[in-house]
Protein backbone atom coordinates (compact mmCIF):
# COMPACT_ATOMS: atom_id res chain seq x y z
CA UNK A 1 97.28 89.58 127.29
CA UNK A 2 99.22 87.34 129.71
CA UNK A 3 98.40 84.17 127.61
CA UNK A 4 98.93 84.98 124.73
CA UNK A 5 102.97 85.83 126.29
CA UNK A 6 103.35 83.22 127.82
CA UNK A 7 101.57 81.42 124.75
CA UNK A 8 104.58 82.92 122.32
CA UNK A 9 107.32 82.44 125.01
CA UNK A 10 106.51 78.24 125.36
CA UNK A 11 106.03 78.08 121.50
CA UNK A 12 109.39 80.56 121.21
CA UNK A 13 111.30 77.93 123.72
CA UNK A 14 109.75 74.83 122.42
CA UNK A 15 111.16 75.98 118.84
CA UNK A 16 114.73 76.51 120.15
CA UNK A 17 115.00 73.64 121.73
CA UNK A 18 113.85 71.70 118.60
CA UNK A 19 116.78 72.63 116.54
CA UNK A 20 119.03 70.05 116.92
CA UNK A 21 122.55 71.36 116.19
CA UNK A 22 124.48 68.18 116.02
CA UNK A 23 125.46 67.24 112.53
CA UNK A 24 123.61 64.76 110.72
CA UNK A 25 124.79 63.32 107.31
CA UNK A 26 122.16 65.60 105.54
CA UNK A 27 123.09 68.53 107.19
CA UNK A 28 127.07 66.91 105.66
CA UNK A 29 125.19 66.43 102.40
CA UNK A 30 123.68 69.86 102.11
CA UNK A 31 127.06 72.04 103.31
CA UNK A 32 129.16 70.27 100.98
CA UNK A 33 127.32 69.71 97.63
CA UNK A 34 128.51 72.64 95.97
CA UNK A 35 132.53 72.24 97.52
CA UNK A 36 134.88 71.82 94.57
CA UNK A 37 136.19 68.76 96.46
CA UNK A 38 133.12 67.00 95.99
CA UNK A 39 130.89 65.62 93.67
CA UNK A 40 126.98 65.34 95.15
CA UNK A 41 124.43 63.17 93.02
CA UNK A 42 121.02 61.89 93.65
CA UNK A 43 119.87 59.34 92.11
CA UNK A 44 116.28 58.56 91.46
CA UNK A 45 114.53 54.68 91.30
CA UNK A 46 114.52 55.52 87.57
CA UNK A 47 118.08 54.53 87.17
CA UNK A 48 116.98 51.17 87.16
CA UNK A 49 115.60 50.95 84.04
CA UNK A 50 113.43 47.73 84.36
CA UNK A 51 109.90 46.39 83.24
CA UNK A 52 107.83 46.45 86.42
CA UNK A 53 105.58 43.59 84.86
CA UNK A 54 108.25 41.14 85.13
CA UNK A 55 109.08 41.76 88.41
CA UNK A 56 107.79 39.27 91.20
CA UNK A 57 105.35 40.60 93.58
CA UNK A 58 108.27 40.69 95.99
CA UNK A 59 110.75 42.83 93.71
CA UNK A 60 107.66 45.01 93.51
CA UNK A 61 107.66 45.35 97.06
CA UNK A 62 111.71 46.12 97.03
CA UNK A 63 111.52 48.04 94.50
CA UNK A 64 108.89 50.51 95.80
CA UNK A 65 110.37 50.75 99.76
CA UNK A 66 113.32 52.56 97.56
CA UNK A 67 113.30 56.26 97.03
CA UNK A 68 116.16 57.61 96.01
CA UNK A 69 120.03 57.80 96.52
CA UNK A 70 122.55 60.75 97.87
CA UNK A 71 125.40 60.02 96.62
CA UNK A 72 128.95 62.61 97.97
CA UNK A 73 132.15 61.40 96.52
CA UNK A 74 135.12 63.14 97.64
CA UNK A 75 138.16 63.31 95.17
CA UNK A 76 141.51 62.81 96.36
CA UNK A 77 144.69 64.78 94.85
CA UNK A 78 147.71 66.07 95.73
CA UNK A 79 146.55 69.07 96.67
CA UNK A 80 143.75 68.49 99.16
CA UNK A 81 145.25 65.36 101.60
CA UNK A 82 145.12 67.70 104.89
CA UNK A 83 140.79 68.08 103.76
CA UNK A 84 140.66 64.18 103.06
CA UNK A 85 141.65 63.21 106.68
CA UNK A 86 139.24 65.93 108.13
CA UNK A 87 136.46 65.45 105.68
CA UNK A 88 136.90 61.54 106.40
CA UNK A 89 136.96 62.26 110.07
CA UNK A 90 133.72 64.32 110.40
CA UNK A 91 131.78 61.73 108.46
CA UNK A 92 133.22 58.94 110.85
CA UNK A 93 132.15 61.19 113.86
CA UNK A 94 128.57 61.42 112.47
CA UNK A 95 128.14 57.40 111.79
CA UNK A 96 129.21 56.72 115.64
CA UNK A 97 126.08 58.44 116.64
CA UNK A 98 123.24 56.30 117.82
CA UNK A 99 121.45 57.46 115.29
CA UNK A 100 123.23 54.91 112.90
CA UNK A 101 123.44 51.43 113.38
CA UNK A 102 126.27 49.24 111.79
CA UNK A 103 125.82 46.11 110.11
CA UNK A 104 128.94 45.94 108.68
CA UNK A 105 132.58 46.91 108.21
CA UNK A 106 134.82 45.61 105.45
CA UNK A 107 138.50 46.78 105.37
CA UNK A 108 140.31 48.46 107.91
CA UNK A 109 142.74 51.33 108.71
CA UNK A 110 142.62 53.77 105.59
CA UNK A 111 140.95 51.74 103.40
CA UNK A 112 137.63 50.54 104.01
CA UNK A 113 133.64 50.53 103.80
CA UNK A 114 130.81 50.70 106.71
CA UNK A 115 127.04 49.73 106.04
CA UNK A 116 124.94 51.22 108.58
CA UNK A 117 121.35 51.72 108.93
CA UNK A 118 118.81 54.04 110.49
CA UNK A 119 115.63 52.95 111.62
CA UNK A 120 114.64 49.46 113.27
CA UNK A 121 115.44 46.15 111.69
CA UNK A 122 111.96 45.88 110.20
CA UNK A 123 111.73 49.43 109.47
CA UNK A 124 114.34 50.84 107.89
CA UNK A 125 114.83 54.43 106.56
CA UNK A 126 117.98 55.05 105.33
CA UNK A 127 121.07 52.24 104.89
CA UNK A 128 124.60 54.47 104.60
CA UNK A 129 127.45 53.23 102.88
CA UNK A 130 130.79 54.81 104.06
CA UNK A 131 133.89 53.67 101.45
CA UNK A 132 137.16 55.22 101.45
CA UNK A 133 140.31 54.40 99.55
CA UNK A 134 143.99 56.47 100.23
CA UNK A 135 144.28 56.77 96.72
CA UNK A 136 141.15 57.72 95.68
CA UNK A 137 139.25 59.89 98.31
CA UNK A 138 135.69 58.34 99.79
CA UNK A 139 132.22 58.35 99.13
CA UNK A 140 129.04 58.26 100.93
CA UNK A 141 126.05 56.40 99.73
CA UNK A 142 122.57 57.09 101.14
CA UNK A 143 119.77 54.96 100.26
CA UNK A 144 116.78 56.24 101.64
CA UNK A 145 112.98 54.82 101.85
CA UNK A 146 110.38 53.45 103.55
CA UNK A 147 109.43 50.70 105.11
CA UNK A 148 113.31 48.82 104.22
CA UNK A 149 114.65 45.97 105.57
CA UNK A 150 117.68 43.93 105.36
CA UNK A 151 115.43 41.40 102.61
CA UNK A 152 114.08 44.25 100.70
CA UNK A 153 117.95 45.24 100.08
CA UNK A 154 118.80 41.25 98.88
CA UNK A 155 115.73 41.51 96.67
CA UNK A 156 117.20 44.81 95.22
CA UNK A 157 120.03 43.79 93.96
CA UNK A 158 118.24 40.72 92.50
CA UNK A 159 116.21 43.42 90.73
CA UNK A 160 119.61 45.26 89.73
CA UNK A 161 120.92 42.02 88.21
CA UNK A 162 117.95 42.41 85.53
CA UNK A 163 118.21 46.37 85.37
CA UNK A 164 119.48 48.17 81.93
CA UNK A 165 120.84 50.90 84.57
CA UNK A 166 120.26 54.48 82.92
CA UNK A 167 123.84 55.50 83.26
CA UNK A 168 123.24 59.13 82.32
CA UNK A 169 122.59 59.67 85.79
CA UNK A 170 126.01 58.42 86.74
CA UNK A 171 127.32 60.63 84.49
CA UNK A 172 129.21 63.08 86.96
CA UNK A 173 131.16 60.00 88.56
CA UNK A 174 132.76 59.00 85.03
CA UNK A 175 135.77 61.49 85.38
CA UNK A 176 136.32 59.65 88.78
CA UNK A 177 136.51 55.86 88.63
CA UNK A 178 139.62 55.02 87.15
């Protein structure tokens, strides 16, 4: 009888001390697909549209490291500035953890874009993609996969160049990009 509580309280501790409770850009992601502020895609390897037999055995390779893509897009109006500087802030919070690498940063004060990573250099899970624009609002890009790296990304978008992207999938963004 004194195992098996001591049994549950280790497994009972263990599982508290599991939960992580810092934010994470899923845990973003997840509390803020259904806000009215935002629009929340993903977006599947389909969207590519291309004929895997003329790819090269390397585009093959690119091609399959890719899952899928989050995509969060937060619309800016005259009515919501005061939730576009916090909204922005919290996701700038969450990319300074260590979690996140950065490769890059394009832009700077309110308008902008961050690529960061997660995962090792050979290894990559997820690349992030951070833009924001005053005028427009931001958006948040998650590529996730496995086994990515930095030339798996340059064959990509040698594979997008030959793409007939199915757009239907983008179909939510059209009322935004103007």
């Amino acid at each position: 009888m004194r195992a098996i509580v001591f049994l549950t309280v280790f497994l009972t501790s263990l599982l508290l001390l599991s939960c992580d409770s810092k934010p994470t850009l899923q845990k973003y992601f997840v509390a803020n697909s259904e806000n009215k502020d935002f629009v929340a895609l993903d977006i599947s390897p389909t969207i590519l549209n291309v004929d895997k037999t003329k790819l090269t055995a390397e585009q093959k390779k690119a091609l399959e490291s890719f899952d899928k893509m989050n995509v969060l897009v937060f619309k800016l109006d005259e009515n919501n500035q005061p939730q576009y500087e916090v909204e922005s802030q919290k996701i700038t919070q969450i990319l300074k953890d260590e979690t996140y690498q950065q490769l890059m940063k394009v832009g700077s004060g309110k308008d902008g874009a961050t690529i960061s990573f997660v995962g090792d250099e050979d290894d990559i899970d997820e690349f992030v993609v951070f833009a924001k624009r005053k005028e427009n609002g931001f958006a948040v890009v998650r590529i996730l996969g496995n086994d990515m790296n930095p030339n798996n990304i340059m064959t990509m978008l040698s594979v997008l160049k030959e793409s007939k992207i199915d757009t239907a999938q983008l179909a939510p963004l059209k009322d935004l990009i103007k």
